[in-house]
PDB file of N, CA and C in Angstrom:
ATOM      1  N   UNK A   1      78.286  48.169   1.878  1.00  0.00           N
ATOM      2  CA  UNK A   1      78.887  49.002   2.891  1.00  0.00           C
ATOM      3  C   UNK A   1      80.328  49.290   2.464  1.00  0.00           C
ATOM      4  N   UNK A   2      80.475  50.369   2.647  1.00  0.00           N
ATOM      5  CA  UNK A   2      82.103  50.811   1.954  1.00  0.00           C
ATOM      6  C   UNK A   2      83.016  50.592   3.768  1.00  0.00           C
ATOM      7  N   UNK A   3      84.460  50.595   2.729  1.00  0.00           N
ATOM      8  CA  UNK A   3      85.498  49.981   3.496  1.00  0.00           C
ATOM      9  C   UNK A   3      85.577  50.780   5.072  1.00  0.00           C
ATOM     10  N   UNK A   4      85.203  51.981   4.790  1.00  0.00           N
ATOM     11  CA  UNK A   4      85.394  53.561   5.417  1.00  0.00           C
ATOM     12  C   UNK A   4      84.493  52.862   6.749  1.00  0.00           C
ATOM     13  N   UNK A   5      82.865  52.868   6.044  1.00  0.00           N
ATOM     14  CA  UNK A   5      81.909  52.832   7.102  1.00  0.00           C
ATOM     15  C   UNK A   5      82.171  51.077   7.728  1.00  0.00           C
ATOM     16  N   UNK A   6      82.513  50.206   7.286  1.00  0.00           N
ATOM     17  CA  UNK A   6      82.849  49.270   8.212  1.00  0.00           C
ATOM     18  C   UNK A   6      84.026  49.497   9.517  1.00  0.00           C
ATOM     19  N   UNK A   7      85.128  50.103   9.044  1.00  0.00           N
ATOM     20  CA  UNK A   7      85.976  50.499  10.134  1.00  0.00           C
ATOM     21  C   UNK A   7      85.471  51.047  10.778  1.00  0.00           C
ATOM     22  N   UNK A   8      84.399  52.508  10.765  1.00  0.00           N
ATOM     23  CA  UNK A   8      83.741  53.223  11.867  1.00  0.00           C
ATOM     24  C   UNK A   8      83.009  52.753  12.549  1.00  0.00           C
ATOM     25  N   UNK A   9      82.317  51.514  11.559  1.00  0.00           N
ATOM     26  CA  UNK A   9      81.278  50.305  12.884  1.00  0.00           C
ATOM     27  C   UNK A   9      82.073  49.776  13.799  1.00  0.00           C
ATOM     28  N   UNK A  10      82.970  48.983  13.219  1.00  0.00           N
ATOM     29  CA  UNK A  10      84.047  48.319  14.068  1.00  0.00           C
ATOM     30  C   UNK A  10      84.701  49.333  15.401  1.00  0.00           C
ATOM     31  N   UNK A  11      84.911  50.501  14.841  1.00  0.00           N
ATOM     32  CA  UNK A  11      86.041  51.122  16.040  1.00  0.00           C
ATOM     33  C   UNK A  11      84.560  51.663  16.959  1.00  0.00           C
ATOM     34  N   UNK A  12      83.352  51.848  16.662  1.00  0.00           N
ATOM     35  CA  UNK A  12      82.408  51.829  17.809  1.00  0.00           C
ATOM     36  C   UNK A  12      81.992  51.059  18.625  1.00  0.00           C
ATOM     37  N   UNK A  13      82.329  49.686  17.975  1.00  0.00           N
ATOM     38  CA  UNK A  13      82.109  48.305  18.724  1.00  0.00           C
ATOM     39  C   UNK A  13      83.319  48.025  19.883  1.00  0.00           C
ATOM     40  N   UNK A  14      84.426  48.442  19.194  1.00  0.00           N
ATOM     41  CA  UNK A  14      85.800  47.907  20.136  1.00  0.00           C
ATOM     42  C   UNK A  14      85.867  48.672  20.928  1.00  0.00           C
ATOM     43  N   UNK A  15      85.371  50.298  20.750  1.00  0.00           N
ATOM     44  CA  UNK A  15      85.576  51.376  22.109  1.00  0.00           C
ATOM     45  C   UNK A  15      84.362  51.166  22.824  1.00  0.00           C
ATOM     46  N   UNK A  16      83.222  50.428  22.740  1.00  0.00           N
ATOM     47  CA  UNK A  16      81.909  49.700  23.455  1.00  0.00           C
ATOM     48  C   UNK A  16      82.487  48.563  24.247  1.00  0.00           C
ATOM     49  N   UNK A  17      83.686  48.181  23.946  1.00  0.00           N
ATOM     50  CA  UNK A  17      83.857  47.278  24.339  1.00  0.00           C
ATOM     51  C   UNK A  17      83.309  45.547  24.211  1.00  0.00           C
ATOM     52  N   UNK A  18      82.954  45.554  22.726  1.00  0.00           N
ATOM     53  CA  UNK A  18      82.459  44.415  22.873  1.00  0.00           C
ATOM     54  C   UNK A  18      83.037  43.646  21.912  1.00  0.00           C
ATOM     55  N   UNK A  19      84.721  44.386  21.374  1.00  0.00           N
ATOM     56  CA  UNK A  19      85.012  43.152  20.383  1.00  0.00           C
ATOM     57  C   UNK A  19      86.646  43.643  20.192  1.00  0.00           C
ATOM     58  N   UNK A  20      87.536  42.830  20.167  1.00  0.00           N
ATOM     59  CA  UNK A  20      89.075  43.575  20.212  1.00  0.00           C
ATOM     60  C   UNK A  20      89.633  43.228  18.822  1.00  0.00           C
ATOM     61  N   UNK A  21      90.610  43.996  17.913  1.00  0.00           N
ATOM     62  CA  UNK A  21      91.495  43.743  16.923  1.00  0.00           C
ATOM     63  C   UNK A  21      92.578  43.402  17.479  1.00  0.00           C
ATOM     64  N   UNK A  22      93.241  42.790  16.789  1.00  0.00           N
ATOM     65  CA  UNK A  22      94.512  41.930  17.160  1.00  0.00           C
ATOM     66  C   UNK A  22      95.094  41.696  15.428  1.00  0.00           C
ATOM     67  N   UNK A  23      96.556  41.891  15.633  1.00  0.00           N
ATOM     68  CA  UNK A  23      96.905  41.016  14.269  1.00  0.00           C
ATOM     69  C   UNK A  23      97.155  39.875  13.911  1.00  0.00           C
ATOM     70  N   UNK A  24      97.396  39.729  12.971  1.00  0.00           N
ATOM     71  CA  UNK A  24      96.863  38.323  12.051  1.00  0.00           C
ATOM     72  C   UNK A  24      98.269  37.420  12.802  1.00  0.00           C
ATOM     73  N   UNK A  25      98.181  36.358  12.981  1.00  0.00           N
ATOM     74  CA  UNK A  25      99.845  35.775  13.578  1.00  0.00           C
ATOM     75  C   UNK A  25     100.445  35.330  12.296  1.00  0.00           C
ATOM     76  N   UNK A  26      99.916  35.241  10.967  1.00  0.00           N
ATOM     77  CA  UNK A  26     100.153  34.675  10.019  1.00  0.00           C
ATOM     78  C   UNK A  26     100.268  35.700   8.903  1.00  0.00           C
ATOM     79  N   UNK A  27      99.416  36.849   8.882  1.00  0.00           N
ATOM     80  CA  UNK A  27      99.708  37.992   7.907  1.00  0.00           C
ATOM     81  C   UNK A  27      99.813  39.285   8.477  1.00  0.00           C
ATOM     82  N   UNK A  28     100.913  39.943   8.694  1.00  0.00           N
ATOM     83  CA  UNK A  28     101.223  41.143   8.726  1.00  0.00           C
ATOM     84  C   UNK A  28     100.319  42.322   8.727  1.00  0.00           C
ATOM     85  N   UNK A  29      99.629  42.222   7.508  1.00  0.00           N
ATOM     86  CA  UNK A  29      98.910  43.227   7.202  1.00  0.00           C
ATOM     87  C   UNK A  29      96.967  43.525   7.568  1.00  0.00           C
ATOM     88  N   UNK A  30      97.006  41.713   7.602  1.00  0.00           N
ATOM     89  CA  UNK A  30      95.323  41.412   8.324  1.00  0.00           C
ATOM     90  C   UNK A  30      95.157  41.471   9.348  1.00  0.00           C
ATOM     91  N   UNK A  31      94.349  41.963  10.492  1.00  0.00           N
ATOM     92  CA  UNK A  31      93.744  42.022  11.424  1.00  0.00           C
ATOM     93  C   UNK A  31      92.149  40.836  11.795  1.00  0.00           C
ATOM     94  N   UNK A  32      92.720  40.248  12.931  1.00  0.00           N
ATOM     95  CA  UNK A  32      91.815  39.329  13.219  1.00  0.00           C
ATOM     96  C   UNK A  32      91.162  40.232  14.562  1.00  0.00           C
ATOM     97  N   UNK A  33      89.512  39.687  14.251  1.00  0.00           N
ATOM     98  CA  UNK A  33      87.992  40.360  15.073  1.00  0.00           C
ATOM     99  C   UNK A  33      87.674  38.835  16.247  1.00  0.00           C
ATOM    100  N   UNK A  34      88.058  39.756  17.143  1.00  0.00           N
ATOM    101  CA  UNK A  34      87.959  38.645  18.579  1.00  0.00           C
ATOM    102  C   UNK A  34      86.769  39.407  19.133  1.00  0.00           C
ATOM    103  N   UNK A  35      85.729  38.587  19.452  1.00  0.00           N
ATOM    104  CA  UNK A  35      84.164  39.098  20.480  1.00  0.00           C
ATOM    105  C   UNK A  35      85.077  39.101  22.378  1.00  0.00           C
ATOM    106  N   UNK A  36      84.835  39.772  22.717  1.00  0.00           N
ATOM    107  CA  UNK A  36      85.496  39.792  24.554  1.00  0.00           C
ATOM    108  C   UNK A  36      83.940  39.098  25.028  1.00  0.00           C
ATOM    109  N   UNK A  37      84.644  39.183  26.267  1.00  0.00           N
ATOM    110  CA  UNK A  37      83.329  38.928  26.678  1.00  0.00           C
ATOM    111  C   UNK A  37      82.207  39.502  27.221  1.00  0.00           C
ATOM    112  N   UNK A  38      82.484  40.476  26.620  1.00  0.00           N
ATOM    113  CA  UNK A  38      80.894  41.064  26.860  1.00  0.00           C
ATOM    114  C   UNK A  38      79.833  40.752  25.422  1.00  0.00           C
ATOM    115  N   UNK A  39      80.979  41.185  24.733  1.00  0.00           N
ATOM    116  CA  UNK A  39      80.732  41.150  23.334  1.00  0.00           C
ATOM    117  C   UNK A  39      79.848  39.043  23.055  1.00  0.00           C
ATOM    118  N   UNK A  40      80.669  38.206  23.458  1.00  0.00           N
ATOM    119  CA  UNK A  40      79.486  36.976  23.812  1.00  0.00           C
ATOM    120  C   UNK A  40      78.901  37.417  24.697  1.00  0.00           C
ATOM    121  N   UNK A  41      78.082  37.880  25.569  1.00  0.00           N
ATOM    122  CA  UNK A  41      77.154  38.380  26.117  1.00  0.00           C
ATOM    123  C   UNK A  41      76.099  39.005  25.677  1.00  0.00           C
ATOM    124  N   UNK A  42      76.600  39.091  24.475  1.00  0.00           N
ATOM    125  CA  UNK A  42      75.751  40.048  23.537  1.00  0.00           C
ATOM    126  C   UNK A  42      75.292  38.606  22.737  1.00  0.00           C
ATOM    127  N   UNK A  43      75.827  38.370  22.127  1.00  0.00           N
ATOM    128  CA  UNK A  43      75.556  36.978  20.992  1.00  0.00           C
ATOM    129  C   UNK A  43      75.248  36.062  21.945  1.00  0.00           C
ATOM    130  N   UNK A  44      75.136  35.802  23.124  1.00  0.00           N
ATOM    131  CA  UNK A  44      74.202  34.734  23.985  1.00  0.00           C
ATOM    132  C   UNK A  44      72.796  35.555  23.911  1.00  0.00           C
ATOM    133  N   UNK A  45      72.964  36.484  24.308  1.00  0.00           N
ATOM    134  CA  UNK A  45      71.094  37.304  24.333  1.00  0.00           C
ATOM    135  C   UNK A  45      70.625  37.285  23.108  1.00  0.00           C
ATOM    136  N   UNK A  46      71.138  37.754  22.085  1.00  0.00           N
ATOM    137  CA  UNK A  46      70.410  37.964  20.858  1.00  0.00           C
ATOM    138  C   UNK A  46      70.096  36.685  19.869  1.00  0.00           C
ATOM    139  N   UNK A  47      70.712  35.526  20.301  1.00  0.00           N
ATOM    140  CA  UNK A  47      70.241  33.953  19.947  1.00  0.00           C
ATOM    141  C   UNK A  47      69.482  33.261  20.821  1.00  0.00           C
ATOM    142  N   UNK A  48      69.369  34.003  22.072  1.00  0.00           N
ATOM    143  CA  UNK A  48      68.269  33.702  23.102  1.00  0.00           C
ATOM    144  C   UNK A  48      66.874  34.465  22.475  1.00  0.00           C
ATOM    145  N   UNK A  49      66.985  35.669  22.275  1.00  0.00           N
ATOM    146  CA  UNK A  49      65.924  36.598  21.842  1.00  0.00           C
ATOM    147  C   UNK A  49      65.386  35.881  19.936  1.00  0.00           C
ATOM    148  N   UNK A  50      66.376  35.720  19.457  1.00  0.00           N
ATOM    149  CA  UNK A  50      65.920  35.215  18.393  1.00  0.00           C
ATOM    150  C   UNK A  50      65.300  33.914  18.447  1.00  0.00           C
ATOM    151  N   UNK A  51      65.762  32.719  19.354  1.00  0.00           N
ATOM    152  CA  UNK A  51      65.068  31.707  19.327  1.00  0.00           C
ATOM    153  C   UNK A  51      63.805  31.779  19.840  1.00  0.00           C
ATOM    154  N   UNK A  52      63.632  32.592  20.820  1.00  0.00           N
ATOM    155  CA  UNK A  52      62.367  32.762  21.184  1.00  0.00           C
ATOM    156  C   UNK A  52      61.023  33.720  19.914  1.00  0.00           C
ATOM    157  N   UNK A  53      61.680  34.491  19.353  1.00  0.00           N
ATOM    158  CA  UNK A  53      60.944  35.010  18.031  1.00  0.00           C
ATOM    159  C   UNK A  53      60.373  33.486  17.399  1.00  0.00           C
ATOM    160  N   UNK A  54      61.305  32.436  17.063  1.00  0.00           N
ATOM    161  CA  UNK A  54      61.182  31.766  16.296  1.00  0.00           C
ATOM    162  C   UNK A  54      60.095  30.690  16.561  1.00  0.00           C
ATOM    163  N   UNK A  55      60.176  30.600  17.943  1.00  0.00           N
ATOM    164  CA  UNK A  55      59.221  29.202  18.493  1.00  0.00           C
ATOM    165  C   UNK A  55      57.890  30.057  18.862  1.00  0.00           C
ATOM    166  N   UNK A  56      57.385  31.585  18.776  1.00  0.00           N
ATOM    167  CA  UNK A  56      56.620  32.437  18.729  1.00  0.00           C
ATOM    168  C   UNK A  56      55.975  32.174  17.655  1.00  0.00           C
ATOM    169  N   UNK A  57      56.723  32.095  16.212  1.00  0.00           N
ATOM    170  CA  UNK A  57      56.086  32.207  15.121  1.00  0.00           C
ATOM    171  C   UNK A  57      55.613  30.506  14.673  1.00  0.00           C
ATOM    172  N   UNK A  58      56.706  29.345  15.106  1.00  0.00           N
ATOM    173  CA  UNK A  58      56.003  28.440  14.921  1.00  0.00           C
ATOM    174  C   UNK A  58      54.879  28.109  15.682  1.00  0.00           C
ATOM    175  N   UNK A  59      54.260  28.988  16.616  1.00  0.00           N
ATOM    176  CA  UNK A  59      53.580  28.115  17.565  1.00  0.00           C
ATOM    177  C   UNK A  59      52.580  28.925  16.829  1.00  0.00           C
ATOM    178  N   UNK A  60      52.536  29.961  16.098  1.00  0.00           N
ATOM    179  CA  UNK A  60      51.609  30.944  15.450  1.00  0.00           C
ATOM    180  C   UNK A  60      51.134  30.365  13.981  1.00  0.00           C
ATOM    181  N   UNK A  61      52.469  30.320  13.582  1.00  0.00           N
ATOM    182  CA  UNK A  61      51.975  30.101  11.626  1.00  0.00           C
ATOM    183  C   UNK A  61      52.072  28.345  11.633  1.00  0.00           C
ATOM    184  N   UNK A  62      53.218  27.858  12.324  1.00  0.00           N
ATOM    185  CA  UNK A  62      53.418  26.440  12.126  1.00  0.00           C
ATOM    186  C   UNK A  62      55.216  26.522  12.216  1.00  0.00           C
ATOM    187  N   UNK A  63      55.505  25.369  12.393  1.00  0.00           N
ATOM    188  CA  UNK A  63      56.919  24.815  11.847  1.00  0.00           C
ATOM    189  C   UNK A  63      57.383  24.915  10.394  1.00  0.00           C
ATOM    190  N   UNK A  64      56.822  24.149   9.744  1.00  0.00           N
ATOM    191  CA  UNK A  64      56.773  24.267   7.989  1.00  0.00           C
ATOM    192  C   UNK A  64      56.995  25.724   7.822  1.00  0.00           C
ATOM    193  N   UNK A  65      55.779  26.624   8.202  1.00  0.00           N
ATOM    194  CA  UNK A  65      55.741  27.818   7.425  1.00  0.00           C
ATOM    195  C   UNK A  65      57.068  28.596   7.892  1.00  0.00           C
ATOM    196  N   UNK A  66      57.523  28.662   9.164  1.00  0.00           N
ATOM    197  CA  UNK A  66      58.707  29.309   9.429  1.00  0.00           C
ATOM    198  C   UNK A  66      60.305  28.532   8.891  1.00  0.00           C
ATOM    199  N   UNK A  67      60.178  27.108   8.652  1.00  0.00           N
ATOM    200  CA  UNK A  67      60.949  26.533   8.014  1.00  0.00           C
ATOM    201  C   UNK A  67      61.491  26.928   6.246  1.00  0.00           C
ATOM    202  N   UNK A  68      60.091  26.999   5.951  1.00  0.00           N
ATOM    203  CA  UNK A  68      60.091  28.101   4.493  1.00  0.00           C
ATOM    204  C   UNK A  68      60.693  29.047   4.160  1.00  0.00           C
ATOM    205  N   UNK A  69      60.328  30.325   5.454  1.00  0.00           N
ATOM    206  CA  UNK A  69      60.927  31.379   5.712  1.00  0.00           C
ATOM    207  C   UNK A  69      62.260  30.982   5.758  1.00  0.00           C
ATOM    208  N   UNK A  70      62.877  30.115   6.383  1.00  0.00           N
ATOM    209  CA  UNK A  70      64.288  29.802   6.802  1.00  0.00           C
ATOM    210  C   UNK A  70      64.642  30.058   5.838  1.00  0.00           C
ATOM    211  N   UNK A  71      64.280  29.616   4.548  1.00  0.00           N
ATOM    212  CA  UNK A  71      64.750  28.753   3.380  1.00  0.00           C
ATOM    213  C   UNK A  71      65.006  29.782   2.214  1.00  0.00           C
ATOM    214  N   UNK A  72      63.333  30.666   2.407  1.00  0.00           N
ATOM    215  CA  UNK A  72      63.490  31.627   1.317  1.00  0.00           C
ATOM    216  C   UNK A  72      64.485  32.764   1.695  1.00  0.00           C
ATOM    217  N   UNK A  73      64.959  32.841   3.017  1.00  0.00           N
ATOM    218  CA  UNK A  73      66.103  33.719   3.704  1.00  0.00           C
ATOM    219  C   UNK A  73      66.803  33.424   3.379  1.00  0.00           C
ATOM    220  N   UNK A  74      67.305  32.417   2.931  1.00  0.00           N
ATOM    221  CA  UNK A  74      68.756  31.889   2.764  1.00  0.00           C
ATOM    222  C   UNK A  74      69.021  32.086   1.116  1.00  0.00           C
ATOM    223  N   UNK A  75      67.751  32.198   0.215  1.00  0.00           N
ATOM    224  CA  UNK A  75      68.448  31.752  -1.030  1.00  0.00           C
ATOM    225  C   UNK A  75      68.174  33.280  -1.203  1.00  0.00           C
ATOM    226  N   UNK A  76      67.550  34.307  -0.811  1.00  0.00           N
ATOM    227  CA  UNK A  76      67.813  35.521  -0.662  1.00  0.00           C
ATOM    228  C   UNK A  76      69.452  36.368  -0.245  1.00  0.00           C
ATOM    229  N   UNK A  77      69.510  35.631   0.932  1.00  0.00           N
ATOM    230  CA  UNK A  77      70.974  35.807   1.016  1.00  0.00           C
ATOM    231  C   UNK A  77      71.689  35.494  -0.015  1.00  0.00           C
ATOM    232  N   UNK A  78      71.810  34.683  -0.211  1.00  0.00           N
ATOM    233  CA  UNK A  78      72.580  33.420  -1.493  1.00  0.00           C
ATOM    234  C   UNK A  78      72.520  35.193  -3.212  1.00  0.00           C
ATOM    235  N   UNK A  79      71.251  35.433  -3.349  1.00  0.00           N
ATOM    236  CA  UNK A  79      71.472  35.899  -4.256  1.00  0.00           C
ATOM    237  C   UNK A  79      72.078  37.797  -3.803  1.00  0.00           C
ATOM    238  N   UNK A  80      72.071  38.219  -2.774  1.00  0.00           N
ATOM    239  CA  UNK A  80      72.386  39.185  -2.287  1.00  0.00           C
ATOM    240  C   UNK A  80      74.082  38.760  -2.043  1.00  0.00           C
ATOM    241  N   UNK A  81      74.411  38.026  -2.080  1.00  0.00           N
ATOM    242  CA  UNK A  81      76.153  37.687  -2.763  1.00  0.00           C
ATOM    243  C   UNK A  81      76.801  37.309  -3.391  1.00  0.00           C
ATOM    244  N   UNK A  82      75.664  37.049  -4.300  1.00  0.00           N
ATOM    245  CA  UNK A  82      76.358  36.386  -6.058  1.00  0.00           C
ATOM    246  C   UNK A  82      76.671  35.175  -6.062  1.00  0.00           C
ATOM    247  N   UNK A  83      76.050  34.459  -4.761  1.00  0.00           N
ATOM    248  CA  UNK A  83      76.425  32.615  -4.351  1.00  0.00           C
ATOM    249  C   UNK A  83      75.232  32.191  -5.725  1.00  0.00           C
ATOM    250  N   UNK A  84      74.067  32.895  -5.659  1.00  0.00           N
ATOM    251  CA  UNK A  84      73.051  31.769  -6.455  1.00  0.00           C
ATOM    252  C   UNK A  84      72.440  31.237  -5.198  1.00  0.00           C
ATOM    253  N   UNK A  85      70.626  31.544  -5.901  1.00  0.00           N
ATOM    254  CA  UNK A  85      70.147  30.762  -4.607  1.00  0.00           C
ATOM    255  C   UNK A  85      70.093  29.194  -4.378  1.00  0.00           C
ATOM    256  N   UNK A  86      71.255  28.036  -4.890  1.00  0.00           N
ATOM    257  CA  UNK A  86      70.870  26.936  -4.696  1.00  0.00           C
ATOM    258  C   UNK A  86      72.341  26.641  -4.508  1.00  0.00           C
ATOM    259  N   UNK A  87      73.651  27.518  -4.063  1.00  0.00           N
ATOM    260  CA  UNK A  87      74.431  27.172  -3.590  1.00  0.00           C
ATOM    261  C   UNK A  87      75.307  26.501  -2.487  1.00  0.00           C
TER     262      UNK A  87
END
């Protein structure tokens, strides 16, 4: 994602109201990303909605098998940022 299209996500989120910029108290030039509270309102539902996906699929495939998934997500991530998947 280029620098451009992250600011335009961001300034749709903060005029949604669900997340404020503020500057850095320590650097001048950085801007620190505060969630308001609606914005946790949002990240309470969508870890509500996701946990429930999750105990869906273990009660479907198993524990193990979605534990896997956990796993192969992560070293996916891992290589989608140049960490290495065993970082």
């Amino acid at each position: 994602m280029t620098k451009q299209a992250m600011n335009h996500l961001l300034a749709g989120l903060e005029h949604a109201g669900y997340l404020q910029r503020v500057p850095a108290p320590d650097d001048g030039r950085a801007t620190v990303l505060r969630l308001t509270d609606q914005g946790h309102d949002v990240e309470r539902i969508m870890r509500e909605g996701s946990g429930r996906i999750e105990r869906d699929w273990a009660r479907e495939l198993g524990r193990s098998r979605v534990e896997e998934l956990r796993s192969t997500m992560r070293e996916l991530d891992a290589l989608a940022t140049g960490a290495g998947p065993h970082s």
